[in-house]
PDB file of N, CA and C in Angstrom:
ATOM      1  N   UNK A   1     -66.546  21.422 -20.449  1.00  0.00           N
ATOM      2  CA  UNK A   1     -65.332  20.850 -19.937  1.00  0.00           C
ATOM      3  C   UNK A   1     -65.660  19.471 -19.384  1.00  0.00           C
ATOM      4  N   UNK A   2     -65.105  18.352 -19.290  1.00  0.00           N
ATOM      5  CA  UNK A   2     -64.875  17.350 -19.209  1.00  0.00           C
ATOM      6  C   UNK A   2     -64.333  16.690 -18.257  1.00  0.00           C
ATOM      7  N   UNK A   3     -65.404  15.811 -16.888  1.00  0.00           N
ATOM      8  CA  UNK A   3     -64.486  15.316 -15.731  1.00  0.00           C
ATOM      9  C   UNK A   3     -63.380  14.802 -15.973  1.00  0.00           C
ATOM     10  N   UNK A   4     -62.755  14.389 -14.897  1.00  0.00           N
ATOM     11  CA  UNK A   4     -61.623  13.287 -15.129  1.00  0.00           C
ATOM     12  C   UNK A   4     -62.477  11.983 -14.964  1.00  0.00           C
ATOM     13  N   UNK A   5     -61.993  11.053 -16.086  1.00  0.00           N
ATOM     14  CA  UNK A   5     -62.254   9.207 -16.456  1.00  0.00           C
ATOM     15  C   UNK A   5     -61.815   8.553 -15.396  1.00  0.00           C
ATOM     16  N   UNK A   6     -62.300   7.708 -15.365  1.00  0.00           N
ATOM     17  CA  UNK A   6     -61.632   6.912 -14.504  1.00  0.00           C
ATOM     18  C   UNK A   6     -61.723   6.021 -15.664  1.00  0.00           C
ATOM     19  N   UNK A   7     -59.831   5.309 -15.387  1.00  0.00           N
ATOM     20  CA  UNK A   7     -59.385   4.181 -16.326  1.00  0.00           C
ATOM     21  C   UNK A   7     -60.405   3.274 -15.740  1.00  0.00           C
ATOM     22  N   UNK A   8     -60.610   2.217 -16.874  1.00  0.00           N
ATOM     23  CA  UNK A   8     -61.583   0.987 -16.658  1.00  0.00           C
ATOM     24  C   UNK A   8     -60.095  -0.108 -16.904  1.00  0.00           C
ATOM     25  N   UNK A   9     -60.138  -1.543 -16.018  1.00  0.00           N
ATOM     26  CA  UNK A   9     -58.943  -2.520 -16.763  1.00  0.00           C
ATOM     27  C   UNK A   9     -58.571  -2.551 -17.701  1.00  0.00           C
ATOM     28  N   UNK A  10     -59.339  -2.253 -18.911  1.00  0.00           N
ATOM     29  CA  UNK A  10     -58.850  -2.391 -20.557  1.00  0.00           C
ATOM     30  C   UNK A  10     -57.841  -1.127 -20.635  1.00  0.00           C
ATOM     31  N   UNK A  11     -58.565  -0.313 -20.179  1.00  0.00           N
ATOM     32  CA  UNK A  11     -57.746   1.278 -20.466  1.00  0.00           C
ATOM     33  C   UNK A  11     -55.843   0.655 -19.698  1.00  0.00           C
ATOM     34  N   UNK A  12     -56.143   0.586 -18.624  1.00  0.00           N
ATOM     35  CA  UNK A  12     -54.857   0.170 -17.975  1.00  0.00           C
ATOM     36  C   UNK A  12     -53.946  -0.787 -18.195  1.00  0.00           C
ATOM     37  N   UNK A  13     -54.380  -2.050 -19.082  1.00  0.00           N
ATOM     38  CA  UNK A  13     -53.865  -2.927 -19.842  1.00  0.00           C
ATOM     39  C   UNK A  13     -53.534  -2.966 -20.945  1.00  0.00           C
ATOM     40  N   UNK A  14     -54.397  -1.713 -21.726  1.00  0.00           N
ATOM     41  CA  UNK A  14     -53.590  -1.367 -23.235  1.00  0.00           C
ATOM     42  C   UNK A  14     -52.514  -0.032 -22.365  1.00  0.00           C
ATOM     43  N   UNK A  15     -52.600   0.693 -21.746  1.00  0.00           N
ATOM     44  CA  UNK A  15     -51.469   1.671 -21.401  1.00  0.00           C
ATOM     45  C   UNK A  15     -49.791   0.871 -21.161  1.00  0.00           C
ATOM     46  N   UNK A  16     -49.905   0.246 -20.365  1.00  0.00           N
ATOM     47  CA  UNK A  16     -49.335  -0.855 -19.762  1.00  0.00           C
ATOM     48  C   UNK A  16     -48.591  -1.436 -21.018  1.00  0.00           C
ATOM     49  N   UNK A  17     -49.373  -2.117 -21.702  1.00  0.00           N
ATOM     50  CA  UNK A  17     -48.414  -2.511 -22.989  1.00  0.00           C
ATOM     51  C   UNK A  17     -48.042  -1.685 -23.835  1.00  0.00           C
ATOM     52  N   UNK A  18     -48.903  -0.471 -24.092  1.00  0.00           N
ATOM     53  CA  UNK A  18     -47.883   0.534 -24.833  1.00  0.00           C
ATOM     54  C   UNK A  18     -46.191   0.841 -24.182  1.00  0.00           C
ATOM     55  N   UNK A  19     -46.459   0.965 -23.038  1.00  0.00           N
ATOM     56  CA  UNK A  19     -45.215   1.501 -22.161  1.00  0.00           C
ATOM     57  C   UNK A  19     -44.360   0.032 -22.729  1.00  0.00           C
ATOM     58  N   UNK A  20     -44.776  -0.832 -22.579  1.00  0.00           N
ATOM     59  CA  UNK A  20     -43.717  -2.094 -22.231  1.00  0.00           C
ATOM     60  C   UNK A  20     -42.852  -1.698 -23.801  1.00  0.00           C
ATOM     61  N   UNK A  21     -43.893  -1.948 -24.905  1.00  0.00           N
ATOM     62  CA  UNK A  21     -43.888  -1.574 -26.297  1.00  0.00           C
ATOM     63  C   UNK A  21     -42.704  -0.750 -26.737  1.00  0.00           C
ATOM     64  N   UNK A  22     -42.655   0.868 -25.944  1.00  0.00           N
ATOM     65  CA  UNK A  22     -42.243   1.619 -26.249  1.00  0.00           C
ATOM     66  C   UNK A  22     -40.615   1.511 -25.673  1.00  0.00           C
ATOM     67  N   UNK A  23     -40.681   0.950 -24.392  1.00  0.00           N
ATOM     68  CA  UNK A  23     -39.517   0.479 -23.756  1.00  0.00           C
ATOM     69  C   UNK A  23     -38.937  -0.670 -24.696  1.00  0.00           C
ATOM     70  N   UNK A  24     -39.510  -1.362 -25.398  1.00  0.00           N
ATOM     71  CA  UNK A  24     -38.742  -2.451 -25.999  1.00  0.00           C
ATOM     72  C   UNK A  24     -37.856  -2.337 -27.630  1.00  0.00           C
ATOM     73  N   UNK A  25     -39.323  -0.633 -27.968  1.00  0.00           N
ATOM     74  CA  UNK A  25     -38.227  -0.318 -29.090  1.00  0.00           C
ATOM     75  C   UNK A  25     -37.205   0.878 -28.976  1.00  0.00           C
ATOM     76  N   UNK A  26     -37.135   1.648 -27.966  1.00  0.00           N
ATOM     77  CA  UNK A  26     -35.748   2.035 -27.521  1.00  0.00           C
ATOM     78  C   UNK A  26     -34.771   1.205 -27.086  1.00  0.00           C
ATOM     79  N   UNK A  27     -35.184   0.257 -26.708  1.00  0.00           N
ATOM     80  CA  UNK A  27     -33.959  -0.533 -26.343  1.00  0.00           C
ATOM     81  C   UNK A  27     -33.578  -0.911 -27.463  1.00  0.00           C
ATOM     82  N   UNK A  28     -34.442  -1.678 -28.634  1.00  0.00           N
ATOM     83  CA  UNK A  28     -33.827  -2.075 -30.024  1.00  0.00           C
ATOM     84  C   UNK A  28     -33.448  -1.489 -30.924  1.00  0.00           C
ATOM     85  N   UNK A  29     -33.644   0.638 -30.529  1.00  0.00           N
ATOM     86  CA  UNK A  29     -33.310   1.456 -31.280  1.00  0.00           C
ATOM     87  C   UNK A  29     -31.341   1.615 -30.996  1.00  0.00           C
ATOM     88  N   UNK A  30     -31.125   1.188 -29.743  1.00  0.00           N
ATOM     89  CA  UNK A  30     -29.583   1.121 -29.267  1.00  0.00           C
ATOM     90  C   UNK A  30     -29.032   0.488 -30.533  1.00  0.00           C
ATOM     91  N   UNK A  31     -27.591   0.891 -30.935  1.00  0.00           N
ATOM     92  CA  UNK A  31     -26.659  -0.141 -31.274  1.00  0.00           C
ATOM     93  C   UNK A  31     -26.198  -1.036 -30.254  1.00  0.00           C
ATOM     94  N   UNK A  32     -25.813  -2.032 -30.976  1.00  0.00           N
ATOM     95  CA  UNK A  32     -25.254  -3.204 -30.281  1.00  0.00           C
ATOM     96  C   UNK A  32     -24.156  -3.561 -30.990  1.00  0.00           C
ATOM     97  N   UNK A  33     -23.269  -4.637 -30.157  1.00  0.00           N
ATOM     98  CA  UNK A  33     -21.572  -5.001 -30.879  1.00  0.00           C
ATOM     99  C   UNK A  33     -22.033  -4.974 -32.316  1.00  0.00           C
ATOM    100  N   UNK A  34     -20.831  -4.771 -32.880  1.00  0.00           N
ATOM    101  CA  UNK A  34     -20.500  -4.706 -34.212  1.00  0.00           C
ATOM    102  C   UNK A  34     -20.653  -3.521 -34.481  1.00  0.00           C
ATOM    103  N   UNK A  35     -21.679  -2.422 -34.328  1.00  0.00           N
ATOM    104  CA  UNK A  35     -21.736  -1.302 -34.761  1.00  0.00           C
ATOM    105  C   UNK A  35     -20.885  -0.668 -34.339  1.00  0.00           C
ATOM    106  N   UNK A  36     -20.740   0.324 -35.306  1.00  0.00           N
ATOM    107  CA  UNK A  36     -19.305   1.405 -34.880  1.00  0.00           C
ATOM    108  C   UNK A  36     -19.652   2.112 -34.138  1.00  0.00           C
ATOM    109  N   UNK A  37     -20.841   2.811 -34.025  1.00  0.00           N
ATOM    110  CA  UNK A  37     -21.327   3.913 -32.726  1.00  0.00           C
ATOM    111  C   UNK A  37     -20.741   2.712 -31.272  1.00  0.00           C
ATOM    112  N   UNK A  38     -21.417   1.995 -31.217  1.00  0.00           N
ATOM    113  CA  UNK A  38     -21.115   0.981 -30.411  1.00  0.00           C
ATOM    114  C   UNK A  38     -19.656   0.908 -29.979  1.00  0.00           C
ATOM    115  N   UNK A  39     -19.192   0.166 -30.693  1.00  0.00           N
ATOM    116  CA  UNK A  39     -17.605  -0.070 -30.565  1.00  0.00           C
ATOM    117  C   UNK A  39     -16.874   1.518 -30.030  1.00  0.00           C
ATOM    118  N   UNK A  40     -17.199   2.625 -30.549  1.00  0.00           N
ATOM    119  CA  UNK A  40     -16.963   3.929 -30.416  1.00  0.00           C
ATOM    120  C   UNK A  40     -16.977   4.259 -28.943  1.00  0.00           C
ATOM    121  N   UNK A  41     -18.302   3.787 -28.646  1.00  0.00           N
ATOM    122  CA  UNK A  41     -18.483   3.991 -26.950  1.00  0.00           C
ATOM    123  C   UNK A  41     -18.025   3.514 -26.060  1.00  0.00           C
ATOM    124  N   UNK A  42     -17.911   1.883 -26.748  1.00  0.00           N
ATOM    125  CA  UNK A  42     -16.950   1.107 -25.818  1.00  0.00           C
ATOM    126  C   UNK A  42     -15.474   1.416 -25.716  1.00  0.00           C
ATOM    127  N   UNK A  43     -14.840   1.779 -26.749  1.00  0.00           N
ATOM    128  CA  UNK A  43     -13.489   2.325 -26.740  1.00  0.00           C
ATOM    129  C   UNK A  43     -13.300   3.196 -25.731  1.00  0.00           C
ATOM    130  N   UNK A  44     -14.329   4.528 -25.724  1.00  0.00           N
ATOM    131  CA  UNK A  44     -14.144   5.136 -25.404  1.00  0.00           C
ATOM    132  C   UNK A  44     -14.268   5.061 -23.316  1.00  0.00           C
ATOM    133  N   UNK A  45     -15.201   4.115 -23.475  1.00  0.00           N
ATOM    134  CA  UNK A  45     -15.573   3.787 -21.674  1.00  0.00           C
ATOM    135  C   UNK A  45     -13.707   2.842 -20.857  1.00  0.00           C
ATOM    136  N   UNK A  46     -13.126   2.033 -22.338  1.00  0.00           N
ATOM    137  CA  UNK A  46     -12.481   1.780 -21.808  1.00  0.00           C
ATOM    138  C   UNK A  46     -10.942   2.648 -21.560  1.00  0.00           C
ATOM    139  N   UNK A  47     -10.975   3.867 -22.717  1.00  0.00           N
ATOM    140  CA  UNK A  47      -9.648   4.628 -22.358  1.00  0.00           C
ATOM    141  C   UNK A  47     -10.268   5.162 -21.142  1.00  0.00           C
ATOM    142  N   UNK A  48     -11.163   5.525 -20.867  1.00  0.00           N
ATOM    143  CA  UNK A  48     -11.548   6.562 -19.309  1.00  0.00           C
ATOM    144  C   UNK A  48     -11.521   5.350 -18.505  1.00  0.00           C
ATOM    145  N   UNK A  49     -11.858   4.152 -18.337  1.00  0.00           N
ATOM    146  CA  UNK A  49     -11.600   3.235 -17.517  1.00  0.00           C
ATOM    147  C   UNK A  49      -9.788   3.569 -16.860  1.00  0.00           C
ATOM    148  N   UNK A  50      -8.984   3.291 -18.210  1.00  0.00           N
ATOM    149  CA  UNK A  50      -7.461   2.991 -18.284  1.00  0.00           C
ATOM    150  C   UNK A  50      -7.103   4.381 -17.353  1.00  0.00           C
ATOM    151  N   UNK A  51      -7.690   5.499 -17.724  1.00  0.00           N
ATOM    152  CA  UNK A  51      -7.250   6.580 -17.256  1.00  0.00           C
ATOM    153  C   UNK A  51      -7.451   7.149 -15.782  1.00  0.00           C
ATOM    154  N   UNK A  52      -8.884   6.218 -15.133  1.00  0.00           N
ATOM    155  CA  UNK A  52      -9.214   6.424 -13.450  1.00  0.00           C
ATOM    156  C   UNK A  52      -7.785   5.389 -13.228  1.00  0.00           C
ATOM    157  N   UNK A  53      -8.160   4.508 -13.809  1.00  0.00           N
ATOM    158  CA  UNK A  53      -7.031   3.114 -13.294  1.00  0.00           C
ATOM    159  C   UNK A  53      -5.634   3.956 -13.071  1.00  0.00           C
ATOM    160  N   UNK A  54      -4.629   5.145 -14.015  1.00  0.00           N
ATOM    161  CA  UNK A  54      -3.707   5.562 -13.585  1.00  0.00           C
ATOM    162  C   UNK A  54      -3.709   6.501 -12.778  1.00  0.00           C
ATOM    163  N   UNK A  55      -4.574   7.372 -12.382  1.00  0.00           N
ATOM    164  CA  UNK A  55      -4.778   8.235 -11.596  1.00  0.00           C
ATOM    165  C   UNK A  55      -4.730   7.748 -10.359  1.00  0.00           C
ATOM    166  N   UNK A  56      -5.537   6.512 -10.112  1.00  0.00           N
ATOM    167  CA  UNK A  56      -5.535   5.642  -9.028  1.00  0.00           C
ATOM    168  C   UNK A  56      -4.556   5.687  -8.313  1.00  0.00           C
ATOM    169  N   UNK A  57      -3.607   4.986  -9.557  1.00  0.00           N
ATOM    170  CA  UNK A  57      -2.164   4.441  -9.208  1.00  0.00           C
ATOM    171  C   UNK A  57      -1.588   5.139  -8.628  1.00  0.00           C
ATOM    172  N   UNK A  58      -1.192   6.638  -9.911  1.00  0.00           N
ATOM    173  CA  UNK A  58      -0.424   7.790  -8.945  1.00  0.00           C
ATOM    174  C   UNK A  58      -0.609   8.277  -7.757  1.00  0.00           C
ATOM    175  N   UNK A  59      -2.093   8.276  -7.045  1.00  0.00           N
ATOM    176  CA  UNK A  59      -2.488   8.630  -6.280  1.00  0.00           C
ATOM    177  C   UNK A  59      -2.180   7.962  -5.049  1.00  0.00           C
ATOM    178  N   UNK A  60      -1.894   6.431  -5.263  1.00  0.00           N
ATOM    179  CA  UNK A  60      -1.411   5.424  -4.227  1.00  0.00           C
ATOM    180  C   UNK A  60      -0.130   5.919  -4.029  1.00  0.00           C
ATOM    181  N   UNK A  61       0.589   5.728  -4.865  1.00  0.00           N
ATOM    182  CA  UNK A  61       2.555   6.353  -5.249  1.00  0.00           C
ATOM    183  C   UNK A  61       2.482   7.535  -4.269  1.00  0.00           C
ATOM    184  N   UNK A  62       1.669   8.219  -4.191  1.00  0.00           N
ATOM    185  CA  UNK A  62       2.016   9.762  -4.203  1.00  0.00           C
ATOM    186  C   UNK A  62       1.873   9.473  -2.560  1.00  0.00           C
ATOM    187  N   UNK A  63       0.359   8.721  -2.091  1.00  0.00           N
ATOM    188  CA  UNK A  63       0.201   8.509  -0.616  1.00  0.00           C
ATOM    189  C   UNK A  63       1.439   7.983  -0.045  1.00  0.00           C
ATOM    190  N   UNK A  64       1.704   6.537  -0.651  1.00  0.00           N
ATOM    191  CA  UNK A  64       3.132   6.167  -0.450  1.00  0.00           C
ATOM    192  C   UNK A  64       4.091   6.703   0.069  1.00  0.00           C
ATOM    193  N   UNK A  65       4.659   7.166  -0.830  1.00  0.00           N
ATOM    194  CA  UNK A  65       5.490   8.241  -1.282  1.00  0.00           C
ATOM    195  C   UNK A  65       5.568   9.143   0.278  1.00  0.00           C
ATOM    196  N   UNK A  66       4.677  10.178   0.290  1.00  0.00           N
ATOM    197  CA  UNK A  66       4.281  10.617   1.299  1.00  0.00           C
ATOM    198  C   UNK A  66       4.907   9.890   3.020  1.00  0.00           C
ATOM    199  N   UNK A  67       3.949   8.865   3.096  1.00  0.00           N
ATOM    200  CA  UNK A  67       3.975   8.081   4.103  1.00  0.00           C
ATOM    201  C   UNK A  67       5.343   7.976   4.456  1.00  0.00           C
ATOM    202  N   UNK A  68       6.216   7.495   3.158  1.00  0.00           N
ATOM    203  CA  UNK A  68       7.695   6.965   3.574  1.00  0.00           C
ATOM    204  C   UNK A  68       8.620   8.234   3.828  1.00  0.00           C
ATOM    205  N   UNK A  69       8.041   9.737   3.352  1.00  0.00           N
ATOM    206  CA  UNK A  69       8.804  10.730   3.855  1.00  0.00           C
ATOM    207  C   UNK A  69       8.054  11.041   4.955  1.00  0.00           C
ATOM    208  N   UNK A  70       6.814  11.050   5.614  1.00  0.00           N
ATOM    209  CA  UNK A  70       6.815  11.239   6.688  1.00  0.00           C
ATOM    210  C   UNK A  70       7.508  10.687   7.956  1.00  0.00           C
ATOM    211  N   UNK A  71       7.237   9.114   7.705  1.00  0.00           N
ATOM    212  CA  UNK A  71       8.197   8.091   8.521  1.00  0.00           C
ATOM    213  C   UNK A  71       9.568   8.578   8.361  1.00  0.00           C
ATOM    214  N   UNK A  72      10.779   8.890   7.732  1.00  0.00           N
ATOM    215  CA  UNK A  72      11.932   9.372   7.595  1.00  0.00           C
ATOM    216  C   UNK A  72      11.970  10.487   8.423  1.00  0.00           C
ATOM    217  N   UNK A  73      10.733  11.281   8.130  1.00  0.00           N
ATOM    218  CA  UNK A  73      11.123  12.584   9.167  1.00  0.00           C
ATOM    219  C   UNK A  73      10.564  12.190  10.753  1.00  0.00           C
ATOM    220  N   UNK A  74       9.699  11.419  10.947  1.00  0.00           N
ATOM    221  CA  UNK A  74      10.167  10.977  12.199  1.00  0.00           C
ATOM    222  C   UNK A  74      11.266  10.250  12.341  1.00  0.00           C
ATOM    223  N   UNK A  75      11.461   9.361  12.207  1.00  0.00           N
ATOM    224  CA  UNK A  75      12.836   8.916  12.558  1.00  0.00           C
ATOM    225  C   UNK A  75      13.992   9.673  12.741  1.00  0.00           C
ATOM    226  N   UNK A  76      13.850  10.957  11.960  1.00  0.00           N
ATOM    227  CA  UNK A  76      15.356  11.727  11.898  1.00  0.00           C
ATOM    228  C   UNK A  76      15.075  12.690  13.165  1.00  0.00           C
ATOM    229  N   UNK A  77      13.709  13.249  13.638  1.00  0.00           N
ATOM    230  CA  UNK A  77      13.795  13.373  14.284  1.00  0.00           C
ATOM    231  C   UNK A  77      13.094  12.814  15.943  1.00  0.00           C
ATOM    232  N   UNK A  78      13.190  12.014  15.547  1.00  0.00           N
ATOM    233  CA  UNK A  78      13.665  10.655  17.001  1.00  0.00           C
ATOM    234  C   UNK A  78      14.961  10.734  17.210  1.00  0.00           C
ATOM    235  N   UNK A  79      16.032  10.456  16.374  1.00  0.00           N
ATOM    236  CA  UNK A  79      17.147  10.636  16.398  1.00  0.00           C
ATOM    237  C   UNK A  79      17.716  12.249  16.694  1.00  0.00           C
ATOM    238  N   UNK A  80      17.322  12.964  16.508  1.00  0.00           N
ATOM    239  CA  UNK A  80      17.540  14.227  17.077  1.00  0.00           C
ATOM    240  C   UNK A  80      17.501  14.664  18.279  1.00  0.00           C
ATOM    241  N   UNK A  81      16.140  13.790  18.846  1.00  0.00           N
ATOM    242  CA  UNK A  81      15.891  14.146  20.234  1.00  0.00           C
ATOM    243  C   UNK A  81      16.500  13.245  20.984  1.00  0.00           C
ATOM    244  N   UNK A  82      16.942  12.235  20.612  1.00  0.00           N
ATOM    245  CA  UNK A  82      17.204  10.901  21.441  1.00  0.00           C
ATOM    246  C   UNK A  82      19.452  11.659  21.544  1.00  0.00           C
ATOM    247  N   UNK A  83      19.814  12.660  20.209  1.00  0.00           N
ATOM    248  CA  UNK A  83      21.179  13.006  20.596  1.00  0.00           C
ATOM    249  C   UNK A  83      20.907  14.423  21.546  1.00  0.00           C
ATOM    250  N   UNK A  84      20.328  14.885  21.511  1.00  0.00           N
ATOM    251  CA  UNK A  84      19.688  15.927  22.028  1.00  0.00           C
ATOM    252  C   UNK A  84      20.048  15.622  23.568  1.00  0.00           C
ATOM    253  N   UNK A  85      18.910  14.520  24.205  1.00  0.00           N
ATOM    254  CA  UNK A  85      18.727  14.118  25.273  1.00  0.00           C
ATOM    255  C   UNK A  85      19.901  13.827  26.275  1.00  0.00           C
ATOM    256  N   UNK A  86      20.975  12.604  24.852  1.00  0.00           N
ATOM    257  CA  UNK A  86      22.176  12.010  25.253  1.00  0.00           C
ATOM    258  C   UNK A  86      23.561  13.474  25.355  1.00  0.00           C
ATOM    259  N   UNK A  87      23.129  14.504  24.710  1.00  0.00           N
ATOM    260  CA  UNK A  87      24.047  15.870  25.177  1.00  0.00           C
ATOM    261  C   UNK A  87      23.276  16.481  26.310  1.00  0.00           C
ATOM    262  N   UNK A  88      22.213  16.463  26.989  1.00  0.00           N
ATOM    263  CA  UNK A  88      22.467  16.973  27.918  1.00  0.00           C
ATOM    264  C   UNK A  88      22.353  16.518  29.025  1.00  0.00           C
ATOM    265  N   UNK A  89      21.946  14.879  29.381  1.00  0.00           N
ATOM    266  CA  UNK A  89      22.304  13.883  29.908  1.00  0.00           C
ATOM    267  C   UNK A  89      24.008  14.146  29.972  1.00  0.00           C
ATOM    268  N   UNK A  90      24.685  14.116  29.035  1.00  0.00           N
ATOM    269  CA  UNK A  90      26.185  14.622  29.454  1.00  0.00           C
ATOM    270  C   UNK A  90      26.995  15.559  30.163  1.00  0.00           C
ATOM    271  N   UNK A  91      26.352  16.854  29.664  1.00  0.00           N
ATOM    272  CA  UNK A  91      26.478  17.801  30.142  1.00  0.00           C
ATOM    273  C   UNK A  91      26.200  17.862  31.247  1.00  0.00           C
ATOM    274  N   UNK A  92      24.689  17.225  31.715  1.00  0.00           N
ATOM    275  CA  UNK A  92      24.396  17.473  33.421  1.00  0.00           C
ATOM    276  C   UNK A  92      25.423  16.978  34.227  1.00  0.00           C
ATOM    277  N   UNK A  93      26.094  15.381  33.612  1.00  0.00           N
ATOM    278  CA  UNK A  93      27.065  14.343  34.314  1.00  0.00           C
ATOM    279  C   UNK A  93      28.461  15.595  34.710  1.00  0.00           C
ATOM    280  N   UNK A  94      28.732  15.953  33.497  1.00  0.00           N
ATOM    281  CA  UNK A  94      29.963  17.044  33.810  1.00  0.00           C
ATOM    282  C   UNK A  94      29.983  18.176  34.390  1.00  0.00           C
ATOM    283  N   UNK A  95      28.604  18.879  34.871  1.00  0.00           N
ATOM    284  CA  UNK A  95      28.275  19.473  35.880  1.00  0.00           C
ATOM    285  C   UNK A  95      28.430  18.879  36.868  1.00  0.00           C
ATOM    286  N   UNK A  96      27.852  18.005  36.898  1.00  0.00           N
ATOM    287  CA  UNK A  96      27.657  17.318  38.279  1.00  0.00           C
ATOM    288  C   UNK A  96      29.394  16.880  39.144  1.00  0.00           C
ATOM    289  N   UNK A  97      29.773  16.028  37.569  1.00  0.00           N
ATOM    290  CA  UNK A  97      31.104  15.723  38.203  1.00  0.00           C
ATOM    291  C   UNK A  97      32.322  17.453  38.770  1.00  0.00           C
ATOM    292  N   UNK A  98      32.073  18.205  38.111  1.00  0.00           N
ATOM    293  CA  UNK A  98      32.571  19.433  38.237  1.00  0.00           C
ATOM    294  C   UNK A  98      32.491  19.980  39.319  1.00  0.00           C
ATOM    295  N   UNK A  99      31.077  20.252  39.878  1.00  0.00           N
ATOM    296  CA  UNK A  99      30.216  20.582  41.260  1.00  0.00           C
ATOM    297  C   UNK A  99      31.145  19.571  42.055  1.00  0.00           C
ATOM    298  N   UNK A 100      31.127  18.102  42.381  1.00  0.00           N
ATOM    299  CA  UNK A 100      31.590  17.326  43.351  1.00  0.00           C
ATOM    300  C   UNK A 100      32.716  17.657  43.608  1.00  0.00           C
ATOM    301  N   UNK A 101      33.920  18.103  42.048  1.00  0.00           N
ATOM    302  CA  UNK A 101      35.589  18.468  42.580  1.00  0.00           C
ATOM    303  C   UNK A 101      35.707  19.723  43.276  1.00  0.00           C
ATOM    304  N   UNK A 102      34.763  20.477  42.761  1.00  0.00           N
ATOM    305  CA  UNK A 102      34.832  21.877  43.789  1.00  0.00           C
ATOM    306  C   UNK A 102      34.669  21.634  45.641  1.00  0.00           C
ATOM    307  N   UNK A 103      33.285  20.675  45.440  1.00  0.00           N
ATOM    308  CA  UNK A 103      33.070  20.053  46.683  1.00  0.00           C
ATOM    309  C   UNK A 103      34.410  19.553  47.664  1.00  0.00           C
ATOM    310  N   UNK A 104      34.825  18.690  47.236  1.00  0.00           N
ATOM    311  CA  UNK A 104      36.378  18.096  47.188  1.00  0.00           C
ATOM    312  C   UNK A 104      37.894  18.709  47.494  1.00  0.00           C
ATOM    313  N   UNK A 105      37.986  19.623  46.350  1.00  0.00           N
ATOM    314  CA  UNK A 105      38.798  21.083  46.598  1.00  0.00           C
ATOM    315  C   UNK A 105      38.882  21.491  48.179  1.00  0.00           C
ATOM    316  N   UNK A 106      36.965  22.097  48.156  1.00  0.00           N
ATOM    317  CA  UNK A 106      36.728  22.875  49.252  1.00  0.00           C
ATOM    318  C   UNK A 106      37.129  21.766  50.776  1.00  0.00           C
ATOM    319  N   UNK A 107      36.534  20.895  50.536  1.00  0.00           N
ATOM    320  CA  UNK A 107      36.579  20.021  51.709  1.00  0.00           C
ATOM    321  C   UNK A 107      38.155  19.623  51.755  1.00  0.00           C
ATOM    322  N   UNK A 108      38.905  19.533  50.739  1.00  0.00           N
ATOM    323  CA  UNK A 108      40.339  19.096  51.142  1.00  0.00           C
ATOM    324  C   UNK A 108      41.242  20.329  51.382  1.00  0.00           C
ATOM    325  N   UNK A 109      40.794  21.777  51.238  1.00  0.00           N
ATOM    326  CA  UNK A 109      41.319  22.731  52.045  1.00  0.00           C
ATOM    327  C   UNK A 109      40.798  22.704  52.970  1.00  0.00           C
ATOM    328  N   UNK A 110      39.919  22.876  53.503  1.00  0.00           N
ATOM    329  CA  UNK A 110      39.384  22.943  55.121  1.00  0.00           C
ATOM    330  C   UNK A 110      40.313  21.678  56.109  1.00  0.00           C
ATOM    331  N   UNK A 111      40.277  20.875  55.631  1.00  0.00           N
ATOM    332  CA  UNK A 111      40.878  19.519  55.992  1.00  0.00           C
ATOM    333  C   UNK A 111      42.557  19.766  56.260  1.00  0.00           C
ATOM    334  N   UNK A 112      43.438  20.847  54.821  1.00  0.00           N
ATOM    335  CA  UNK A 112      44.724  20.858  54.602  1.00  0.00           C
ATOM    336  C   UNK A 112      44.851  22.050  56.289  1.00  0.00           C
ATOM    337  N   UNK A 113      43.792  23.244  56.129  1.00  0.00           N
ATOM    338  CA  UNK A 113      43.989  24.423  57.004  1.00  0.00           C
ATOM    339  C   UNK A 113      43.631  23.881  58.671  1.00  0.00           C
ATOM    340  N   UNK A 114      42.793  22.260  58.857  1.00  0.00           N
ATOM    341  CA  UNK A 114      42.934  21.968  60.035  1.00  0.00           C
ATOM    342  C   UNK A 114      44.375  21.511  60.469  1.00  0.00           C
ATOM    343  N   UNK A 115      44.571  20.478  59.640  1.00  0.00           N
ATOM    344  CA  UNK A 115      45.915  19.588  60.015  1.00  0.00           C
ATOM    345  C   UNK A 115      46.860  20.836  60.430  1.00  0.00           C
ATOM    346  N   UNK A 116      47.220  22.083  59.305  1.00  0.00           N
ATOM    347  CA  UNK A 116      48.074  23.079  59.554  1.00  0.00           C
ATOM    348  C   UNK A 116      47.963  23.907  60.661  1.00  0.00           C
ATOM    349  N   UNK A 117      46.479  23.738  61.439  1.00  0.00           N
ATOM    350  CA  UNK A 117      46.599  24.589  62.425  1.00  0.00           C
ATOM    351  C   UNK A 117      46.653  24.072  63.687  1.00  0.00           C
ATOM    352  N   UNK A 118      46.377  22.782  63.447  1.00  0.00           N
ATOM    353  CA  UNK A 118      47.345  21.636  64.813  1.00  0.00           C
ATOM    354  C   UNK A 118      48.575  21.571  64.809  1.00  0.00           C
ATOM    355  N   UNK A 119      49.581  21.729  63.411  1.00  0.00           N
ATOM    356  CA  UNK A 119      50.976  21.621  63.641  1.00  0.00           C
ATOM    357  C   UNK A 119      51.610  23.021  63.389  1.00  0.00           C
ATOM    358  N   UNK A 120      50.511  23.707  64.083  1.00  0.00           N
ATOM    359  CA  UNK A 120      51.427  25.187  63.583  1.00  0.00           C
ATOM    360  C   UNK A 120      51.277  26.204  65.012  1.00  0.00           C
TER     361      UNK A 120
END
């Protein structure tokens, strides 16, 4: 059995260019424009391009979309609470004013049963 070598510079400088070598003819094994594989791929990168691009879109629409019915439903109900508020803001007033005529009533009989019991 057989140690392990140690590469000497030559060893590492022909490896080195094999690699570069081998990298340079896969790359020249690619098609390039004009070829139909080529053109094929590119077509094809650009319908999936076209197709994130509408998904995108809808996806904005849809947030949109969204957003402007959320905002509506606050507003409608802002407006709910704000008639809400203004009915029982009313209601308290017409209690209140109600409470004072009883007040009134009471105090202008006590008032009617003094006068009557000085002139009676």
């Amino acid at each position: 059995m057989s140690g392990f070598k140690i590469p000497n510079f030559n060893d590492r400088l022909s490896s080195a260019q094999k690699a570069k070598q081998a990298a340079l003819e896969k790359f020249k094994a690619k098609p390039g424009p004009g070829d139909p594989e080529f053109e094929a791929r590119q077509a094809e990168r650009v319908r999936i391009e076209a197709e994130r691009q509408v998904r995108r879109e809808t996806a904005r629409l849809e947030k949109q979309r969204l957003e402007v019915e959320a905002e509506a439903k606050r507003v409608a109900d802002e407006q709910a609470r704000k008639v809400a508020e203004q009915e029982a803001y009313e209601a308290q007033i017409r209690a209140q004013e109600e409470l004072e005529a009883k007040q009134k009533a009471i105090r202008d009989a006590r008032y009617a049963a003094r006068k009557a019991a000085k002139k009676g």
